[in-house]
PDB file of N, CA and C in Angstrom:
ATOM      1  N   UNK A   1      92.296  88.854  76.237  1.00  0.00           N
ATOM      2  CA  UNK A   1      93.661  88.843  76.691  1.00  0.00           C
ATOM      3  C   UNK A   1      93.691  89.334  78.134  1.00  0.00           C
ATOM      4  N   UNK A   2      94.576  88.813  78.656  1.00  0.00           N
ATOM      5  CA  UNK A   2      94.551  89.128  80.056  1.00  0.00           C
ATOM      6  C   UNK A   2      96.159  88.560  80.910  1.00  0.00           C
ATOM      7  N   UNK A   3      96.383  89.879  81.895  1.00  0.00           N
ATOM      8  CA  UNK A   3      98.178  89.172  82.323  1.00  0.00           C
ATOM      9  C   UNK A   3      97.608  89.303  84.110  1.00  0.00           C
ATOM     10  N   UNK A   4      98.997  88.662  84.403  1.00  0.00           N
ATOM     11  CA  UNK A   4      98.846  88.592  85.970  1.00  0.00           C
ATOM     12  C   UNK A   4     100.127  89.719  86.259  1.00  0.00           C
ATOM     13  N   UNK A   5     100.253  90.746  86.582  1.00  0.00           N
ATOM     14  CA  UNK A   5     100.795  91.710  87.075  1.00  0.00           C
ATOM     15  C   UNK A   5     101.684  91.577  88.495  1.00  0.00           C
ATOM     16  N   UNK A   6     102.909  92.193  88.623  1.00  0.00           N
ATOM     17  CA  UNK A   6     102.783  92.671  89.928  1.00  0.00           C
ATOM     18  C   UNK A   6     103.219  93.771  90.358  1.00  0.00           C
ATOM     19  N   UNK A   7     102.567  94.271  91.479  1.00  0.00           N
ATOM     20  CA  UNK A   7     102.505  95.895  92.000  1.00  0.00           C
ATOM     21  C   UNK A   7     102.144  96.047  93.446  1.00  0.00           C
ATOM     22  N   UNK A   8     103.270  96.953  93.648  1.00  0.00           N
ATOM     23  CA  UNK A   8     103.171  96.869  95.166  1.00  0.00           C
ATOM     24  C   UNK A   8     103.361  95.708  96.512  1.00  0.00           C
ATOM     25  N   UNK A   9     104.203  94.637  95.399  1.00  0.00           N
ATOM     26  CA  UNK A   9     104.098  93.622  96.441  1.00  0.00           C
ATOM     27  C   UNK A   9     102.997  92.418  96.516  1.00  0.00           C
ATOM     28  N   UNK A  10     102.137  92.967  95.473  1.00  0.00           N
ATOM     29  CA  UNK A  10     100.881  92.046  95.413  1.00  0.00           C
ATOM     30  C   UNK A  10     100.585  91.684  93.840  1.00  0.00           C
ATOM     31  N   UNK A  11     100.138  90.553  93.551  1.00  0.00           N
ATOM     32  CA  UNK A  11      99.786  90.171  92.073  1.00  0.00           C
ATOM     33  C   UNK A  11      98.430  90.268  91.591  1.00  0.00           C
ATOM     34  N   UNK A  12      98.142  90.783  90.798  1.00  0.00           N
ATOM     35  CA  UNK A  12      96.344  91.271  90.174  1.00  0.00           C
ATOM     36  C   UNK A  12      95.966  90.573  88.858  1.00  0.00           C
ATOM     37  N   UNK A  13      95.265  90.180  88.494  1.00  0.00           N
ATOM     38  CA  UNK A  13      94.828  89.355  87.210  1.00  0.00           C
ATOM     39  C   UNK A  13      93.909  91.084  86.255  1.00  0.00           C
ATOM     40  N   UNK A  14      94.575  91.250  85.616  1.00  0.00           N
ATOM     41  CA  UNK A  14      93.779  92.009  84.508  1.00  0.00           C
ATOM     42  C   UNK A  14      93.656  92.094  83.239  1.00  0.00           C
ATOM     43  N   UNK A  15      92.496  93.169  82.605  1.00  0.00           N
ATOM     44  CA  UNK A  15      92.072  92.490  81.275  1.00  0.00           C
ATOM     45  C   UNK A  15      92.825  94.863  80.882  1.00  0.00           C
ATOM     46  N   UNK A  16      92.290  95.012  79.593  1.00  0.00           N
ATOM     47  CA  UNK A  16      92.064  96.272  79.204  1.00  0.00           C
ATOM     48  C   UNK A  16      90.892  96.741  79.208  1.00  0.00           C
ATOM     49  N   UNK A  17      91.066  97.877  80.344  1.00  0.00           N
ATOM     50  CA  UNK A  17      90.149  98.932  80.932  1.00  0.00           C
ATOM     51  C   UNK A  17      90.158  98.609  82.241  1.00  0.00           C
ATOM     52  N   UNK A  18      90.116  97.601  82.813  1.00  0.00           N
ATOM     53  CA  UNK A  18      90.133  97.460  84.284  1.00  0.00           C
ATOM     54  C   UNK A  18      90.702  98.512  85.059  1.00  0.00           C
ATOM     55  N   UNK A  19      89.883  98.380  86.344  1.00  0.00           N
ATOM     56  CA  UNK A  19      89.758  99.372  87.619  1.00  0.00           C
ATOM     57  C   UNK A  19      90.630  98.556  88.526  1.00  0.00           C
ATOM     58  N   UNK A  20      92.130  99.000  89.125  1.00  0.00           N
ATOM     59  CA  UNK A  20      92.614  98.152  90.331  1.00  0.00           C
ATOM     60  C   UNK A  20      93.337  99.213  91.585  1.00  0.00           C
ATOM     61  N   UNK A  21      93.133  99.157  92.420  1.00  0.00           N
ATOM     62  CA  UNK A  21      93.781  99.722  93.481  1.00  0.00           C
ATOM     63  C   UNK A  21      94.804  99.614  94.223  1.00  0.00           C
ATOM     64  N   UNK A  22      96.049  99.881  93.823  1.00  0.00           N
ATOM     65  CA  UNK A  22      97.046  99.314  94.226  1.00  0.00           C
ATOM     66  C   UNK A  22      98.211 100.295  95.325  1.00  0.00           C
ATOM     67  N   UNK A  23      99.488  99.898  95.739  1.00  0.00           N
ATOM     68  CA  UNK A  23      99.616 100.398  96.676  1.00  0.00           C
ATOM     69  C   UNK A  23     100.168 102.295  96.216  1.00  0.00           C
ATOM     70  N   UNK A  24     100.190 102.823  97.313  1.00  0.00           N
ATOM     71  CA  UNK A  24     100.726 104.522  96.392  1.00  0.00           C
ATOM     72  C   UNK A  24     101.863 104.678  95.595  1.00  0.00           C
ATOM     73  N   UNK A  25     101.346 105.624  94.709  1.00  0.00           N
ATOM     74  CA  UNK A  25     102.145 105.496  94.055  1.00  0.00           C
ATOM     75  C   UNK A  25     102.532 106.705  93.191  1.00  0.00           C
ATOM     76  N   UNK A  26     103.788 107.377  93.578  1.00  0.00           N
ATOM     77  CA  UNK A  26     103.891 108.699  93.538  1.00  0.00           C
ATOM     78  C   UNK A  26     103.896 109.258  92.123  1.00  0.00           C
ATOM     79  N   UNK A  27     102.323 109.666  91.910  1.00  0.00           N
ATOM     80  CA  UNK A  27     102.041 110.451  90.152  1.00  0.00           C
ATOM     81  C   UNK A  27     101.016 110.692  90.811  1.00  0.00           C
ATOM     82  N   UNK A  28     100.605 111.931  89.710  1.00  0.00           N
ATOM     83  CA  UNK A  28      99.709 112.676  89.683  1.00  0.00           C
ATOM     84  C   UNK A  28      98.053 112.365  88.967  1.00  0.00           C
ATOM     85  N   UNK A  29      96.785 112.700  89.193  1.00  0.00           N
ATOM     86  CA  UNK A  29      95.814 112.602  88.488  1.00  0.00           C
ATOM     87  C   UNK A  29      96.292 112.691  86.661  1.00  0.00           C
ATOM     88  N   UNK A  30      95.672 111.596  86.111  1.00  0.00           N
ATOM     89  CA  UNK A  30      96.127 111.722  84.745  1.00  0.00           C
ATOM     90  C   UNK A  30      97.319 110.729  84.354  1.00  0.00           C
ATOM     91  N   UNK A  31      98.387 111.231  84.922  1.00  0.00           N
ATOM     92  CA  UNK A  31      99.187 110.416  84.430  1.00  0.00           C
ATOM     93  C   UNK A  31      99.484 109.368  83.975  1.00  0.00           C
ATOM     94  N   UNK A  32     100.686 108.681  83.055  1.00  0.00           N
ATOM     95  CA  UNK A  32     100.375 107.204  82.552  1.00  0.00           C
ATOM     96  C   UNK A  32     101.170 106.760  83.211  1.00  0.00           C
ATOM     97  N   UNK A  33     101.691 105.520  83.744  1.00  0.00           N
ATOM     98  CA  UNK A  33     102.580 104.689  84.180  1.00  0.00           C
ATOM     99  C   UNK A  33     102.431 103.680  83.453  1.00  0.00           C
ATOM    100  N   UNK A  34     103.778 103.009  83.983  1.00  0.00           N
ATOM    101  CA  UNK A  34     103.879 101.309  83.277  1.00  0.00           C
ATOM    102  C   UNK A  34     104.578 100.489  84.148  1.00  0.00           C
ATOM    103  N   UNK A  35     103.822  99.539  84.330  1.00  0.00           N
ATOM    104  CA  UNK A  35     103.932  98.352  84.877  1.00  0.00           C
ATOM    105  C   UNK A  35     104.916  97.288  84.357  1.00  0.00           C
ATOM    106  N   UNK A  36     105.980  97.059  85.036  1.00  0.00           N
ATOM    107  CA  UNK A  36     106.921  95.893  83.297  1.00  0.00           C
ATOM    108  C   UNK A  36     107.232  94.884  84.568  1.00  0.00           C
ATOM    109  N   UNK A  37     106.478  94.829  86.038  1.00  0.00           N
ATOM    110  CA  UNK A  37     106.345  93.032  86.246  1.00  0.00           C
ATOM    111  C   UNK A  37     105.483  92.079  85.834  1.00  0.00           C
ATOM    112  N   UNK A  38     105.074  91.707  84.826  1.00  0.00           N
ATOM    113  CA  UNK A  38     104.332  91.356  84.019  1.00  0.00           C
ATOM    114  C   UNK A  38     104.518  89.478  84.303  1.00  0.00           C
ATOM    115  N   UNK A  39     104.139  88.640  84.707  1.00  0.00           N
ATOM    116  CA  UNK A  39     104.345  87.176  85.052  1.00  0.00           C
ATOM    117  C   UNK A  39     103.837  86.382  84.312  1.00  0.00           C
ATOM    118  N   UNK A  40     102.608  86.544  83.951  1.00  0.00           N
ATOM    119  CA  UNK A  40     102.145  85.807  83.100  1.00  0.00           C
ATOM    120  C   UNK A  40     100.890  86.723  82.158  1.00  0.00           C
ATOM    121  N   UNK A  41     101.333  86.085  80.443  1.00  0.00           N
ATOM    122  CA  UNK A  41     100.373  86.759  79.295  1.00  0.00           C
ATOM    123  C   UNK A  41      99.611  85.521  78.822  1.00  0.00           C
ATOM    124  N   UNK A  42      98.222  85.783  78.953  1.00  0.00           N
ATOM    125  CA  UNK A  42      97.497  84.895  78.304  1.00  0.00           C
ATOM    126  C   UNK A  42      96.772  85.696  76.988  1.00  0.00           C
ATOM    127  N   UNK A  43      96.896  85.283  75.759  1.00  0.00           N
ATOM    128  CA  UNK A  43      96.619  85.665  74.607  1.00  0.00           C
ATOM    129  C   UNK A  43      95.508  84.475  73.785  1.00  0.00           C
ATOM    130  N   UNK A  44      94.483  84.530  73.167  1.00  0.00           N
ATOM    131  CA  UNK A  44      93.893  83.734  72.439  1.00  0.00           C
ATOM    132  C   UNK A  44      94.226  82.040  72.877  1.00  0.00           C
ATOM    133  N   UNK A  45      94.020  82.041  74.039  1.00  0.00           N
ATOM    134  CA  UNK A  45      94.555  80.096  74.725  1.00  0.00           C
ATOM    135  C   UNK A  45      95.831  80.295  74.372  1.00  0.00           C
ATOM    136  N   UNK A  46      97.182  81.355  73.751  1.00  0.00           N
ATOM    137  CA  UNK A  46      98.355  81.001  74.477  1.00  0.00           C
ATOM    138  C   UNK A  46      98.881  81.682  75.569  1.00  0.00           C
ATOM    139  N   UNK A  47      99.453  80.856  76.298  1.00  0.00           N
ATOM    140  CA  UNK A  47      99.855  81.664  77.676  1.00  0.00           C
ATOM    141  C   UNK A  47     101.394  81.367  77.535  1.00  0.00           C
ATOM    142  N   UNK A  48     102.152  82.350  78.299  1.00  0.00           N
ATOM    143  CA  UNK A  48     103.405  82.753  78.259  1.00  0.00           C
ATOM    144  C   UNK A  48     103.548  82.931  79.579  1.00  0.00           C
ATOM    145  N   UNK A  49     104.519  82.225  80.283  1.00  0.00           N
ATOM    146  CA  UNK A  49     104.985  82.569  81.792  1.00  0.00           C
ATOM    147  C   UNK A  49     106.232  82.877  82.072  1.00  0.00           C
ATOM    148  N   UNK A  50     106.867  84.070  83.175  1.00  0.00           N
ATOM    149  CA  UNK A  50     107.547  84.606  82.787  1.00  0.00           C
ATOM    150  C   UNK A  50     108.509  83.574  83.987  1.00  0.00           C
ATOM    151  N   UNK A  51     110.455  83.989  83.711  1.00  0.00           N
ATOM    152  CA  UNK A  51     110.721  83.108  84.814  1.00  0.00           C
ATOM    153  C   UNK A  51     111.954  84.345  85.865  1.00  0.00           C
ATOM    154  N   UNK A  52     111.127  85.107  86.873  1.00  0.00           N
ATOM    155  CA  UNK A  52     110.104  85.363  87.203  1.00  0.00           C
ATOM    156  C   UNK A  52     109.418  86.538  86.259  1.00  0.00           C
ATOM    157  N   UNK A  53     110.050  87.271  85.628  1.00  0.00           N
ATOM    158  CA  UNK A  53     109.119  87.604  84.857  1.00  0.00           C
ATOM    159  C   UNK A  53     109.011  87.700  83.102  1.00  0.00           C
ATOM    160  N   UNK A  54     108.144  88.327  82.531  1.00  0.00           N
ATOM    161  CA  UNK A  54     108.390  88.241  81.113  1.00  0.00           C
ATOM    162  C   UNK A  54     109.289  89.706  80.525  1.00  0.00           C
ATOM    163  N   UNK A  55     109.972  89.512  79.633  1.00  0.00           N
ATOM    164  CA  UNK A  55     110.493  90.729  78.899  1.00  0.00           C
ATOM    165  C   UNK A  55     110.193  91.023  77.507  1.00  0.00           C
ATOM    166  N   UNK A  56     109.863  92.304  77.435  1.00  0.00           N
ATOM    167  CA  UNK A  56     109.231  92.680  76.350  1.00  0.00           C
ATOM    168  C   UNK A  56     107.286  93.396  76.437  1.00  0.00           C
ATOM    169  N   UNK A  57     107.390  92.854  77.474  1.00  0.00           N
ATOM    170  CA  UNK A  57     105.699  93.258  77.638  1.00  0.00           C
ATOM    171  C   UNK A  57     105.678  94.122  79.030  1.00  0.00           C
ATOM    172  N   UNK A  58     104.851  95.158  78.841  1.00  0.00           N
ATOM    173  CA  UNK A  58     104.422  96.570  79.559  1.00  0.00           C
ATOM    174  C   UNK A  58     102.801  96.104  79.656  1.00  0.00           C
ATOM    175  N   UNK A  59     102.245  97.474  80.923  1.00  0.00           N
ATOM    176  CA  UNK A  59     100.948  97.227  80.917  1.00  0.00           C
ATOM    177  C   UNK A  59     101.023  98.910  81.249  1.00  0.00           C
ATOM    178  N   UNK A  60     100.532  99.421  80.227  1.00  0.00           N
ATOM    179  CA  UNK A  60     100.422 101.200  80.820  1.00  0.00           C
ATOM    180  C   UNK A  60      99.076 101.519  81.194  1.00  0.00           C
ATOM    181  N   UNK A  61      98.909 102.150  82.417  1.00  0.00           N
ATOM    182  CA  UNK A  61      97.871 102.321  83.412  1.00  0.00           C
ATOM    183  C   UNK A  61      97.500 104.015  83.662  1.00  0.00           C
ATOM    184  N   UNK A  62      96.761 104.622  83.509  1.00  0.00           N
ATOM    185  CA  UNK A  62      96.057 105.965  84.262  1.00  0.00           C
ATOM    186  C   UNK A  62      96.065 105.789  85.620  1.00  0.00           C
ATOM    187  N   UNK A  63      96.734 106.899  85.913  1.00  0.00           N
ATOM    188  CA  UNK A  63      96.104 107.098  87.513  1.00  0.00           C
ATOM    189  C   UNK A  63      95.035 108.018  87.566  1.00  0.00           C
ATOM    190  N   UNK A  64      94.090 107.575  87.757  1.00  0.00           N
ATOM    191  CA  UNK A  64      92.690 108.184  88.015  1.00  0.00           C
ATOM    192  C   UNK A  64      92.756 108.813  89.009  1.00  0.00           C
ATOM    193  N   UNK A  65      92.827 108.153  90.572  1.00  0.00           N
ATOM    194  CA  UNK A  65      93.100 108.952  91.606  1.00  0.00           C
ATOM    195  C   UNK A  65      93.706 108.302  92.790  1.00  0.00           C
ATOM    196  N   UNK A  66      94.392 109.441  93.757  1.00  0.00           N
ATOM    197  CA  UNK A  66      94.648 108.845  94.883  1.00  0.00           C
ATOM    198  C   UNK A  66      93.391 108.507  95.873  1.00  0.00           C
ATOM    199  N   UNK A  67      93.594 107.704  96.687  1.00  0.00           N
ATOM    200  CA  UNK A  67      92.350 107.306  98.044  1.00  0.00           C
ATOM    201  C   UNK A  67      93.067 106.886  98.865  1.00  0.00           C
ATOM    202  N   UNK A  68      92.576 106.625  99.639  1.00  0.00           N
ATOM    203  CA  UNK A  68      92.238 106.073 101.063  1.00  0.00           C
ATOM    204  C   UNK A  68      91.750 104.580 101.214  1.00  0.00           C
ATOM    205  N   UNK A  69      92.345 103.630 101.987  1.00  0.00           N
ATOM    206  CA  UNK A  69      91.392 102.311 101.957  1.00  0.00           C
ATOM    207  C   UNK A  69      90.593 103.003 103.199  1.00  0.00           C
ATOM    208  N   UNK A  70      89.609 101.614 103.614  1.00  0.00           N
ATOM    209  CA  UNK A  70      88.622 101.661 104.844  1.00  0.00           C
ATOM    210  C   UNK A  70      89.823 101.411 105.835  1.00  0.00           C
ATOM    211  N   UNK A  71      89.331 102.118 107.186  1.00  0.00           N
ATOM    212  CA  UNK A  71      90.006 101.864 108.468  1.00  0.00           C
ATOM    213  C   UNK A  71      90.227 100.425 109.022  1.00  0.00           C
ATOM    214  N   UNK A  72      91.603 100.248 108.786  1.00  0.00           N
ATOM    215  CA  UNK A  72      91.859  98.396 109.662  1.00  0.00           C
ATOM    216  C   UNK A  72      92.143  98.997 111.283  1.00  0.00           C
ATOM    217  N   UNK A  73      91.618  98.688 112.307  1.00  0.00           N
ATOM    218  CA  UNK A  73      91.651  98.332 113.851  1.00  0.00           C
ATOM    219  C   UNK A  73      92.161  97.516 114.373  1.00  0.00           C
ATOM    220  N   UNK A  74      93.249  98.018 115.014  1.00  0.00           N
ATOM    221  CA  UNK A  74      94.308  97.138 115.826  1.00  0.00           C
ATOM    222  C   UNK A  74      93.782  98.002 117.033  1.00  0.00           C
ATOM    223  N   UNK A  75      93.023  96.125 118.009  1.00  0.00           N
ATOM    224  CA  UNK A  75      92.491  96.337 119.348  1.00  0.00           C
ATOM    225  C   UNK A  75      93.374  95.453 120.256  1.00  0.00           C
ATOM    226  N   UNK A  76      94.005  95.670 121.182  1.00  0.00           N
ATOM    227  CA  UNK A  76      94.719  94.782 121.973  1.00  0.00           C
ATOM    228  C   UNK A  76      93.814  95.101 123.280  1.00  0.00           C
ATOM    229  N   UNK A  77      93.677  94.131 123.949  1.00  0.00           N
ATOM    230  CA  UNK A  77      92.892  94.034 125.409  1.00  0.00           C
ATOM    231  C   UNK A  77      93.580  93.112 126.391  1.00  0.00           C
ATOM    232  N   UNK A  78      93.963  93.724 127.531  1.00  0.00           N
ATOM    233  CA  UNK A  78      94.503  93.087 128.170  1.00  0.00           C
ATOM    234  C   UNK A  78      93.466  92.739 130.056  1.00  0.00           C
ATOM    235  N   UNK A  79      93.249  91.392 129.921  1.00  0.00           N
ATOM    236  CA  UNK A  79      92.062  90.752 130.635  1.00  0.00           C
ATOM    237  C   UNK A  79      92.844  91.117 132.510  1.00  0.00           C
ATOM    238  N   UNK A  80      91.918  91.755 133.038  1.00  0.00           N
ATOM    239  CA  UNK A  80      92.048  91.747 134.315  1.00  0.00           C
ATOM    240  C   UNK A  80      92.887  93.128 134.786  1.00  0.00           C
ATOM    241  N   UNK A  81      93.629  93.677 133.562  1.00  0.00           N
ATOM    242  CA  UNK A  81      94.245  95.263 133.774  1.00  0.00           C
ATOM    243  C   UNK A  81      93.725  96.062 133.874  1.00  0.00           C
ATOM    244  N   UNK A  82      92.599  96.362 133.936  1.00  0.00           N
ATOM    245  CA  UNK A  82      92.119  97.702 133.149  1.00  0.00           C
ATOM    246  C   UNK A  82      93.059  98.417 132.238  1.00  0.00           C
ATOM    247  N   UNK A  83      93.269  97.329 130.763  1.00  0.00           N
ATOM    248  CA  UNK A  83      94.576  97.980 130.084  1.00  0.00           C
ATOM    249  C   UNK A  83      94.100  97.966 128.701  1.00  0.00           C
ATOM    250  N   UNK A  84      93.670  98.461 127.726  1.00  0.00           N
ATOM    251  CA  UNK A  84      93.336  98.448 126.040  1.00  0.00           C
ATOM    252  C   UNK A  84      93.997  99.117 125.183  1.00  0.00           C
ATOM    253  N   UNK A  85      93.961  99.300 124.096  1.00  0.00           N
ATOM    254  CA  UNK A  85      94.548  99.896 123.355  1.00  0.00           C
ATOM    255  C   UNK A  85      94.145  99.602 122.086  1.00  0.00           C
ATOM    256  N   UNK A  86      93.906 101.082 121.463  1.00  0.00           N
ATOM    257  CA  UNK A  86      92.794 100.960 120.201  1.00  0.00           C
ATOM    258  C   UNK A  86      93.847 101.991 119.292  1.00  0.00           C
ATOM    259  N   UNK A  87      94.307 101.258 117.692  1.00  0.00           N
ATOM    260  CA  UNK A  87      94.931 102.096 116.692  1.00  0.00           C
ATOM    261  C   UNK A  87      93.855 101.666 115.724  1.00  0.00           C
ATOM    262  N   UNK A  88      94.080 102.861 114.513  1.00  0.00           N
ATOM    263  CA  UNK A  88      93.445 102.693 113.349  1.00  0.00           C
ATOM    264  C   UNK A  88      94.332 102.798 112.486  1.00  0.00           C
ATOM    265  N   UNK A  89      94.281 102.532 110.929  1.00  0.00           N
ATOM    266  CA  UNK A  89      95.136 102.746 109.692  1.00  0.00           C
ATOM    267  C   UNK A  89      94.411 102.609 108.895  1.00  0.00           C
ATOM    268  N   UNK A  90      94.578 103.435 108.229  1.00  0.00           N
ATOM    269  CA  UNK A  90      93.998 103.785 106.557  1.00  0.00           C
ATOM    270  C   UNK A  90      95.237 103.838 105.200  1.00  0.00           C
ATOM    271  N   UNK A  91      95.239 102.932 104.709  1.00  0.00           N
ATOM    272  CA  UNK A  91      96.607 102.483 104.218  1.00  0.00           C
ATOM    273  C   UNK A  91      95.966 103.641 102.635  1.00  0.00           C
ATOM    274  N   UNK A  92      97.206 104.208 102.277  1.00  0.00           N
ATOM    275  CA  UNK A  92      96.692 105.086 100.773  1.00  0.00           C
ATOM    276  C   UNK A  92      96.996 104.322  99.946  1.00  0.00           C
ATOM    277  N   UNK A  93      96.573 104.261  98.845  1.00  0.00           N
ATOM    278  CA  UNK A  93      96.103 103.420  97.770  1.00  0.00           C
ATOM    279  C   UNK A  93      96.208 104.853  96.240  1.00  0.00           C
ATOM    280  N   UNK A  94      96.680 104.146  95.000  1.00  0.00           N
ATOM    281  CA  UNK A  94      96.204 104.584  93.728  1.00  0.00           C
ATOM    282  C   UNK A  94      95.272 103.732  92.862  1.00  0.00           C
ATOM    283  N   UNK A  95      94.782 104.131  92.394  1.00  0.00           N
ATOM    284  CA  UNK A  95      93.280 103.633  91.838  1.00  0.00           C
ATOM    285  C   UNK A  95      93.942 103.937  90.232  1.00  0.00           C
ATOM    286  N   UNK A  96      94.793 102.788  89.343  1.00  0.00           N
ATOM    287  CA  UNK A  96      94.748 103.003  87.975  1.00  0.00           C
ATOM    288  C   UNK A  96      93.358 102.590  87.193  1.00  0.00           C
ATOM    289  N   UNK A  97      93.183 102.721  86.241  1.00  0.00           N
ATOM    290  CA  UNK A  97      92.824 102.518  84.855  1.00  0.00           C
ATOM    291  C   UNK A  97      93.670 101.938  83.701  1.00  0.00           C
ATOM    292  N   UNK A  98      93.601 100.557  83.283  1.00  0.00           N
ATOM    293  CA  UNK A  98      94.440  99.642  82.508  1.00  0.00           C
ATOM    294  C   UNK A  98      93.862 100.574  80.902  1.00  0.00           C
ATOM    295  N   UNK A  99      95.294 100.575  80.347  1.00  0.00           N
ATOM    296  CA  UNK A  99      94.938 101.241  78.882  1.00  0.00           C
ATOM    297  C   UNK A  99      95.251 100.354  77.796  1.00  0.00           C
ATOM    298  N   UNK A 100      95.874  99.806  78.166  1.00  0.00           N
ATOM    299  CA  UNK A 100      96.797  99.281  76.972  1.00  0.00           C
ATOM    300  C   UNK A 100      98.076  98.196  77.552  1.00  0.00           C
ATOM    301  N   UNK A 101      97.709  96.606  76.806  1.00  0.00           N
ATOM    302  CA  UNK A 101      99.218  95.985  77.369  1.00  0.00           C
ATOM    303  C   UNK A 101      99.544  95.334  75.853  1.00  0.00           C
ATOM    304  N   UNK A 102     100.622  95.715  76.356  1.00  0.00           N
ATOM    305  CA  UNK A 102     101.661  95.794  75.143  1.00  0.00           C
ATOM    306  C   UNK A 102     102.441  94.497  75.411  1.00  0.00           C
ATOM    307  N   UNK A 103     102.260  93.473  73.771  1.00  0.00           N
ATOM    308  CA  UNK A 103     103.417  92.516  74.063  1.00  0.00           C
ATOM    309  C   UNK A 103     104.534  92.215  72.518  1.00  0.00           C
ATOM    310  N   UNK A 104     105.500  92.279  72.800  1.00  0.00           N
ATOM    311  CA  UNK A 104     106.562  91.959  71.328  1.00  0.00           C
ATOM    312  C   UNK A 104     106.286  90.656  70.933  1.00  0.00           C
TER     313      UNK A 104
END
């Protein structure tokens, strides 16, 4: 079994137990959350699509931990100025653990 989620703005394909990193998300180590944008449930070859989403089905997740992504670099160079300009960002991220998806 496996659903297509969405979180944070972005859609993830997962199964139970999966590792996903998604955007922050204010809880603590441990905690459970639940996910109820749920789009599409695929069960034993039946699939269920939601319009836009499904009701009745949850996906409750552990937050394992907060992180850090890797540094994205925004370099602008400007030719013949002696003019540059160098930013970094490290966007924070929660790192769940899929426990359990629940469907009626």
């Amino acid at each position: 079994m496996y659903a297509i989620v969405e979180a944070g703005g972005k859609q993830y394909k997962i199964t139970q137990g999966d590792l996903l990193d998604v955007e922050k998300v204010n809880a603590d180590k441990g905690d459970v959350i639940t996910l109820d944008k749920v789009l599409l449930l695929s069960r034993d070859g039946d699939v269920k699509i939601g319009k836009p989403f499904l009701s009745g089905v949850s996906i409750s997740c552990e937050v394992v931990s907060q992180i850090r992504d890797k540094k994205k670099i925004a370099f602008k160079y400007r030719r013949r100025k002696s003019s540059k300009s160098k930013k970094g960002h490290r966007q924070r991220l929660t790192k769940l653990r899929v426990k359990d998806i629940k469907a009626a």
